[in-house]
C-alpha atoms as a PDB file:
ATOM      1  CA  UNK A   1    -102.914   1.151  17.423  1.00  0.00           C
ATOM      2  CA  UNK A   2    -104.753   3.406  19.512  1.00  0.00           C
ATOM      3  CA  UNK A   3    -105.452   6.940  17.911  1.00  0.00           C
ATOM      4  CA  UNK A   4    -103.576   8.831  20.536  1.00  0.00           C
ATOM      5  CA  UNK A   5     -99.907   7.160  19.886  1.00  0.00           C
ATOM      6  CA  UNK A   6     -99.640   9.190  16.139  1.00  0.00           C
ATOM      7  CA  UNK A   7    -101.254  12.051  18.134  1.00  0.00           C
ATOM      8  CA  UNK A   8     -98.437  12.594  20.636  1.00  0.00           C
ATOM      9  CA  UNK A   9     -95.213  10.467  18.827  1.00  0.00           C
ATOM     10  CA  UNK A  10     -94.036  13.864  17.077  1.00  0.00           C
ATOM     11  CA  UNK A  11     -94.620  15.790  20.139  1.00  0.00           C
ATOM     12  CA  UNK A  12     -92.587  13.315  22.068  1.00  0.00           C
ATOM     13  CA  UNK A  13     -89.727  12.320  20.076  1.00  0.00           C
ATOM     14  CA  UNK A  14     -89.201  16.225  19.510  1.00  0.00           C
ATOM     15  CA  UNK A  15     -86.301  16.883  21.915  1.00  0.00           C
ATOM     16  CA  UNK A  16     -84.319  13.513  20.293  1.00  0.00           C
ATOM     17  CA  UNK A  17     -84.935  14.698  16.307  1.00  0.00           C
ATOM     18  CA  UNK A  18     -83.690  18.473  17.008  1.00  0.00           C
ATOM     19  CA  UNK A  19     -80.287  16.780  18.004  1.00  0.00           C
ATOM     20  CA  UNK A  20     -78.166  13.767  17.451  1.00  0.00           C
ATOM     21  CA  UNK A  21     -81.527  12.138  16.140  1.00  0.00           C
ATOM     22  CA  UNK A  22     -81.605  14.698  13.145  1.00  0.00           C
ATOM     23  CA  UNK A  23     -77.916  14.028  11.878  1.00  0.00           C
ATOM     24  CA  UNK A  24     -78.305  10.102  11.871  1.00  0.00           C
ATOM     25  CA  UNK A  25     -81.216  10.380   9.898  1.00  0.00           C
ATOM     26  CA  UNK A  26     -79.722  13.013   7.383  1.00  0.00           C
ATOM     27  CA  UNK A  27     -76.508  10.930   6.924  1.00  0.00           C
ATOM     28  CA  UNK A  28     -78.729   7.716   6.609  1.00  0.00           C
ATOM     29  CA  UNK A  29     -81.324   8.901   3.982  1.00  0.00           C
ATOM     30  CA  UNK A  30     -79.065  10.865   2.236  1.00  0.00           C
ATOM     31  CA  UNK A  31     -76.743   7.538   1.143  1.00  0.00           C
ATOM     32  CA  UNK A  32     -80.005   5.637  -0.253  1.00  0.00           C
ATOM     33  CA  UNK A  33     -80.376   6.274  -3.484  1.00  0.00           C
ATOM     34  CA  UNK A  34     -81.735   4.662  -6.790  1.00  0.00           C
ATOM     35  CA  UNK A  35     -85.429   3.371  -6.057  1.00  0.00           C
ATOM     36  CA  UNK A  36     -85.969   3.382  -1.900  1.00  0.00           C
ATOM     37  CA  UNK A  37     -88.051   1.462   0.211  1.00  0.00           C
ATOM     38  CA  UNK A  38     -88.336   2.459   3.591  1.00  0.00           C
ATOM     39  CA  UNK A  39     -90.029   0.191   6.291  1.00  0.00           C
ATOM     40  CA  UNK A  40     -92.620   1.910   8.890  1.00  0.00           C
ATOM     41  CA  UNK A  41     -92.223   5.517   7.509  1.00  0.00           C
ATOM     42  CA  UNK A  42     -94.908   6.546  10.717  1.00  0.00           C
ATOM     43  CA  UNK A  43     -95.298  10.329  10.499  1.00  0.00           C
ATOM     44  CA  UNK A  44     -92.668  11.047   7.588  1.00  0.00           C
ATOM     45  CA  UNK A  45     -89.786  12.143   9.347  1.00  0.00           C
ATOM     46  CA  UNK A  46     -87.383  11.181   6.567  1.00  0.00           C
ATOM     47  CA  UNK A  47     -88.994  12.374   3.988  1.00  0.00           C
ATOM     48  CA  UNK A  48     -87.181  15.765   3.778  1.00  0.00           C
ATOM     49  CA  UNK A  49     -83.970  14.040   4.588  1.00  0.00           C
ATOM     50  CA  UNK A  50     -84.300  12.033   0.493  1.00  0.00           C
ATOM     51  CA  UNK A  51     -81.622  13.745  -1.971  1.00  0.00           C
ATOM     52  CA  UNK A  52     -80.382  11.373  -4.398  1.00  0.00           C
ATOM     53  CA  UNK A  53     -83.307   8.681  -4.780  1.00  0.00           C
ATOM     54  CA  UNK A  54     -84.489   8.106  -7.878  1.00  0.00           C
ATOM     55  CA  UNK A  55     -88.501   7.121  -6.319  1.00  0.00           C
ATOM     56  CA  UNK A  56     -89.247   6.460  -2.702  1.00  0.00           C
ATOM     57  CA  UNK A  57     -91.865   3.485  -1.496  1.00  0.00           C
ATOM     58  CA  UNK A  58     -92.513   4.021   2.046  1.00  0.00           C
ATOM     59  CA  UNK A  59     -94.806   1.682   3.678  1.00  0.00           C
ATOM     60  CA  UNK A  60     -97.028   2.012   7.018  1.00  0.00           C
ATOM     61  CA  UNK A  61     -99.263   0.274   8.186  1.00  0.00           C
ATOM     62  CA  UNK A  62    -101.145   2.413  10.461  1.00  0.00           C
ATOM     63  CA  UNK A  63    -102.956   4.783   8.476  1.00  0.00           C
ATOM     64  CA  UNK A  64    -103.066   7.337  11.644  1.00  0.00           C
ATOM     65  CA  UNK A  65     -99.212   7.781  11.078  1.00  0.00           C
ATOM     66  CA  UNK A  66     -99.620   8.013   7.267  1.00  0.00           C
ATOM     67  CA  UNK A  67    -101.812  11.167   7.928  1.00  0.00           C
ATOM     68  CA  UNK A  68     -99.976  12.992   9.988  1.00  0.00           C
ATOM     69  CA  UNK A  69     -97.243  12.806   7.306  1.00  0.00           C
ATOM     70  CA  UNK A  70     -99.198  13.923   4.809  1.00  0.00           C
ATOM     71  CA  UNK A  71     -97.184  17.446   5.953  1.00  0.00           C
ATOM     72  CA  UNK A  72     -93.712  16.447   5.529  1.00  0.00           C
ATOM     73  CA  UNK A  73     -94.644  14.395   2.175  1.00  0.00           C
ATOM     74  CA  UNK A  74     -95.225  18.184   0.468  1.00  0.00           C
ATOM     75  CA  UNK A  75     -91.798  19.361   1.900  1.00  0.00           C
ATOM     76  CA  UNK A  76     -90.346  16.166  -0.143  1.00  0.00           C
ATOM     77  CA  UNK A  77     -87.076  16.675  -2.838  1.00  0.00           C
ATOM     78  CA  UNK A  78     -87.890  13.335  -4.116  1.00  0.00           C
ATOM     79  CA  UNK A  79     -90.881  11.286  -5.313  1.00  0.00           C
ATOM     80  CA  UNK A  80     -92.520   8.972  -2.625  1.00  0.00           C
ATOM     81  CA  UNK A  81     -95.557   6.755  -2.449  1.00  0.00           C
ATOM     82  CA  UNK A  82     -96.862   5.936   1.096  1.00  0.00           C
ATOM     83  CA  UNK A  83     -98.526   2.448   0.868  1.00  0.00           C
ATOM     84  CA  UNK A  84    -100.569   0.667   3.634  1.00  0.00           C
ATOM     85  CA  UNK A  85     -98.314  -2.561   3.971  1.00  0.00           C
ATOM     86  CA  UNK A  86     -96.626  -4.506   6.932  1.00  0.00           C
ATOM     87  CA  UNK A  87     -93.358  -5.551   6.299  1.00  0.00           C
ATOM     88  CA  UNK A  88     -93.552  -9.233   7.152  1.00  0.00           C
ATOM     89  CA  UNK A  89     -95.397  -9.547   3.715  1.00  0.00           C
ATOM     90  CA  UNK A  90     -94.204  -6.623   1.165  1.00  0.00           C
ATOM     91  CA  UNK A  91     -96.240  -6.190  -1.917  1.00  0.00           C
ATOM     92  CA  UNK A  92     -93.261  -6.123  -4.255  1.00  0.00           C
ATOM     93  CA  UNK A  93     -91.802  -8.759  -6.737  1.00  0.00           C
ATOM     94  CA  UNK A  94     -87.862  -9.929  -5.762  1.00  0.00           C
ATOM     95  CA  UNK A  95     -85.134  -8.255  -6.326  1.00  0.00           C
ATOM     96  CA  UNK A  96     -87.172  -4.699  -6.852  1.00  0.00           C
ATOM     97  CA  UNK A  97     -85.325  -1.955  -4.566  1.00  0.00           C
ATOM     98  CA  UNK A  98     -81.908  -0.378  -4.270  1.00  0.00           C
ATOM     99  CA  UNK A  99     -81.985   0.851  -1.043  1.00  0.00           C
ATOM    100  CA  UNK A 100     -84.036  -0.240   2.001  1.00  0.00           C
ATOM    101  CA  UNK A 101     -84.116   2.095   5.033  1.00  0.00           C
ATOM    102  CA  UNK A 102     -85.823   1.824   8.084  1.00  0.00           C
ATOM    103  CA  UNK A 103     -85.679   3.716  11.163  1.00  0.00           C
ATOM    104  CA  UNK A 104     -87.130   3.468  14.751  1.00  0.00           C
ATOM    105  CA  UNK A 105     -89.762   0.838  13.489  1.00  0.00           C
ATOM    106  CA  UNK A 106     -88.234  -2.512  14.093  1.00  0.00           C
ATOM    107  CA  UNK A 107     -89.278  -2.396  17.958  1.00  0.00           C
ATOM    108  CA  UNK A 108     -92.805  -2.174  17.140  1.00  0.00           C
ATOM    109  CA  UNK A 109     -92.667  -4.794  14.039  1.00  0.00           C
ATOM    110  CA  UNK A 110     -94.683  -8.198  15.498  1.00  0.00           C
ATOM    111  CA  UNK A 111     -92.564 -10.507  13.632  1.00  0.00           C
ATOM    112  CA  UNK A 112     -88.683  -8.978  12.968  1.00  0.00           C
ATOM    113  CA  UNK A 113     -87.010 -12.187  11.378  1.00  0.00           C
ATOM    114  CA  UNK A 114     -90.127 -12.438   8.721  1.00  0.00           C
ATOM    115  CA  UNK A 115     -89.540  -8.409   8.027  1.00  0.00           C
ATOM    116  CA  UNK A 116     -86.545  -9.002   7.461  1.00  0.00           C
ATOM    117  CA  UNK A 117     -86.414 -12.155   5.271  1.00  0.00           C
ATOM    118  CA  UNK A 118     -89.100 -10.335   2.914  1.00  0.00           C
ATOM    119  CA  UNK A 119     -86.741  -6.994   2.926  1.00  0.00           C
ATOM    120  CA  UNK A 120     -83.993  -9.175   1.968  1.00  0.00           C
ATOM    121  CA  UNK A 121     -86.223 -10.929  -1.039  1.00  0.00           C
ATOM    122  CA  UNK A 122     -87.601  -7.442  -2.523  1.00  0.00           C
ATOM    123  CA  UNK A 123     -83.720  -5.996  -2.556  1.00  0.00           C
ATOM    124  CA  UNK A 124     -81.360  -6.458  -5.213  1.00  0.00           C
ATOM    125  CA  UNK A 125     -78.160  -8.412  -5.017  1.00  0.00           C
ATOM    126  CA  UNK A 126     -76.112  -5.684  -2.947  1.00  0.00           C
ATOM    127  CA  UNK A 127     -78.421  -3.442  -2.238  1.00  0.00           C
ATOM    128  CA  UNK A 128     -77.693  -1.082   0.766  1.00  0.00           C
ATOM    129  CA  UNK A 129     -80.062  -1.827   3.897  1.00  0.00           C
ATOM    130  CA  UNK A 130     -79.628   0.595   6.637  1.00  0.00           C
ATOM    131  CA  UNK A 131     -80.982   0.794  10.462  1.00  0.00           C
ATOM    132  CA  UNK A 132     -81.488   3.103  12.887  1.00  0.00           C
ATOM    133  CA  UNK A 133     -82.978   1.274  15.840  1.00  0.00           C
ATOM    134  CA  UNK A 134     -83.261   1.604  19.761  1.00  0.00           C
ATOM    135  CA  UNK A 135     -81.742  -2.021  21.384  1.00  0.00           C
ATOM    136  CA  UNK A 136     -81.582  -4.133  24.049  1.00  0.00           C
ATOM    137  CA  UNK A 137     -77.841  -2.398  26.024  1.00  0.00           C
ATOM    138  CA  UNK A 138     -75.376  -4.693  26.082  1.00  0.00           C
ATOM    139  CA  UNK A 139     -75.026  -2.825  29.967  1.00  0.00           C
ATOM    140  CA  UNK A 140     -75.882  -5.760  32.257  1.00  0.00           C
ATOM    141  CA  UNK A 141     -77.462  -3.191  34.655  1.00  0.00           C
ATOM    142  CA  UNK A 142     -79.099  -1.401  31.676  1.00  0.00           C
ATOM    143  CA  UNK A 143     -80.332  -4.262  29.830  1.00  0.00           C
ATOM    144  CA  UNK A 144     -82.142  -6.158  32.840  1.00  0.00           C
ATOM    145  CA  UNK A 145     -83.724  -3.092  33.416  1.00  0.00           C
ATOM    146  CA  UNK A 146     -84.903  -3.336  29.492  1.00  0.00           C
ATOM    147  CA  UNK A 147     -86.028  -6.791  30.300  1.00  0.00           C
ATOM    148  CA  UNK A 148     -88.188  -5.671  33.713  1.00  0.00           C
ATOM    149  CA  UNK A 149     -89.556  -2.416  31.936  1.00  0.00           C
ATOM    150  CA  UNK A 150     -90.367  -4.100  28.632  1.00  0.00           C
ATOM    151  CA  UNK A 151     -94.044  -5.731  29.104  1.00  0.00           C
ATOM    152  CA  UNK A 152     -95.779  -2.740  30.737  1.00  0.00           C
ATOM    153  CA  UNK A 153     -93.397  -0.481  27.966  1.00  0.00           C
ATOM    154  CA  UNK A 154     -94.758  -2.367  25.005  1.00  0.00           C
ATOM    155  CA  UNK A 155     -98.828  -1.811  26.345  1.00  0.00           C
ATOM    156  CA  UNK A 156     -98.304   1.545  26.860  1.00  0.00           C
ATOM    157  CA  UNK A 157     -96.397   2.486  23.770  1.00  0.00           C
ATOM    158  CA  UNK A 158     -98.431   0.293  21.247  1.00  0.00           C
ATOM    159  CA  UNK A 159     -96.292  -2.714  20.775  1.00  0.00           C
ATOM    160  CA  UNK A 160     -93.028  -1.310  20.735  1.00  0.00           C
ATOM    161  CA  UNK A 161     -90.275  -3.153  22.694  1.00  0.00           C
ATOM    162  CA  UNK A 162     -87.238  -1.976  24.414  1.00  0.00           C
ATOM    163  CA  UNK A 163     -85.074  -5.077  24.663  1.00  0.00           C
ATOM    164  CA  UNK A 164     -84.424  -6.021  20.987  1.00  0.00           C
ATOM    165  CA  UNK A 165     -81.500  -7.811  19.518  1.00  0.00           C
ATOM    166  CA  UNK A 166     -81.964  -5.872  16.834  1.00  0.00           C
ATOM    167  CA  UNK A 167     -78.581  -6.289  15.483  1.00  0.00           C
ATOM    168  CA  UNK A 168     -78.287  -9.599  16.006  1.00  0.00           C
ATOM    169  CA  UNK A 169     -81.544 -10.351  14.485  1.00  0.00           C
ATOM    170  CA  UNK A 170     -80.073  -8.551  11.028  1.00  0.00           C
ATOM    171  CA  UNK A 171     -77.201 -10.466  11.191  1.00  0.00           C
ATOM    172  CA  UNK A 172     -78.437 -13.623  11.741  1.00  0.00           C
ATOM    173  CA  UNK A 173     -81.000 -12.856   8.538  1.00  0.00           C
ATOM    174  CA  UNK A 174     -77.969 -13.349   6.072  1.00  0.00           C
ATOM    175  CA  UNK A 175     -77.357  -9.223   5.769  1.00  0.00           C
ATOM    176  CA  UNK A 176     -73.858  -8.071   5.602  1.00  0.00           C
ATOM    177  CA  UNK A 177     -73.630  -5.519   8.182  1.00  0.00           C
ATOM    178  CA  UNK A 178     -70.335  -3.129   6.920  1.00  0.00           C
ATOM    179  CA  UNK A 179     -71.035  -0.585   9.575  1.00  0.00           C
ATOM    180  CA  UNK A 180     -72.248  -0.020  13.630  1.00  0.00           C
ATOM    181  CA  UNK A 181     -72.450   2.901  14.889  1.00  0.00           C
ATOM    182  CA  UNK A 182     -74.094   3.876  18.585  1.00  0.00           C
ATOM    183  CA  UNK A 183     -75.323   6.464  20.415  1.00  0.00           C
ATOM    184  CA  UNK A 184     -76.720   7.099  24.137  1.00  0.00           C
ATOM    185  CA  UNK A 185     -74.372   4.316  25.265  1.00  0.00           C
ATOM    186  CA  UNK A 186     -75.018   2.016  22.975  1.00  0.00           C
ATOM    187  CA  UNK A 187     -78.793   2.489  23.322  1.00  0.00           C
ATOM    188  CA  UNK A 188     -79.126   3.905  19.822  1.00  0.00           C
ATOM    189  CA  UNK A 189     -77.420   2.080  17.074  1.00  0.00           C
ATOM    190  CA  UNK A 190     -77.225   3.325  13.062  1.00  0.00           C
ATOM    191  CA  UNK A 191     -76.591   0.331  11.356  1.00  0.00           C
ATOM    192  CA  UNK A 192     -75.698   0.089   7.456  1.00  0.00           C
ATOM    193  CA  UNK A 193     -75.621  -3.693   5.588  1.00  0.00           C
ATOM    194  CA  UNK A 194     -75.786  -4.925   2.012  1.00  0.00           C
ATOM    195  CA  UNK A 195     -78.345  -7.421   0.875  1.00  0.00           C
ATOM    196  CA  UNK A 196     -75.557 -10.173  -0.436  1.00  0.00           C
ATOM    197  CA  UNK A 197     -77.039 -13.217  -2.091  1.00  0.00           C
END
């Protein structure tokens, strides 16, 4: 990842967090509790959010984004670790984690299905998982567009890709999604699932 992206991600997603960005997230983070791993924690902007977890393990695997967080990890109610880990091959023994959150990161993850098959072996029987993830729009109109946009989108914005199935790909990975809910017409959805085994 080029050392610009961290630079400018804060500066970019700005206008999204200060609105409906900001009450997803707060409503997201603040249902994980017990011990928390969240996926691709970039520049930390969940870490405030963290009320009623026991211990947080955030993982990242660019170390750019770890240190811009540094910031937000002082402003922290709760205790969290920031490891450098990918998520298709999490450092953890089965069945470790309560609560597994990850927002805006699985565009960007090279291989989704193997994320999310080694999130599902670190979580507990019934643990919550919970999304919030930019997707491929059901919109025919929309979602070509998505498809036209997405190869010169991903080389600009460091592998991230704007026509994931992201839903889809959760369900199809044995997760139990209990709730959808979208934003930006559909662009934007907050997902919440249980790890059933």
């Amino acid at each position: 990842m080029g050392s610009w992206f961290p630079q400018l991600y804060d500066l970019a997603m700005r206008p999204l967090e200060a609105t409906r960005f900001k009450k997803i997230r707060t409503e997201l983070v603040r249902e994980a509790g017990g011990n928390v791993l969240e996926i691709g924690s970039g520049t930390g902007v969940n870490f405030p959010y963290y009320r009623f977890a026991t211990q947080v393990t955030a993982i990242e695997p660019n170390p750019l984004m770890s240190e811009r967080g540094k910031r937000r990890l002082e402003q922290a109610n709760v205790p969290i670790d920031v490891l450098e880990a990918s998520a298709e091959s999490l450092p953890f023994v089965d069945d470790t984690f309560d609560t597994v959150i990850a927002t805006l990161v699985f565009c960007t993850i090279p291989n989704p299905s193997k994320a999310l098959e080694e999130i599902r072996r670190v979580s507990k029987p019934g643990a919550k998982i919970m999304f919030f993830e930019h997707v491929r729009m059901k919109q025919p109109v929309f979602g070509k567009t998505q498809d036209i946009l997405n190869p010169l989108w991903t080389k600009i914005c460091d592998g991230c890709h704007l026509n994931r199935d992201t839903l889809s790909m959760i369900e199809l990975a044995g997760i139990e999604v209990t709730h959808v809910e979208s934003l930006y017409q559909k662009l934007f959805l907050s997902i919440k699932g249980l790890n059933i085994k």
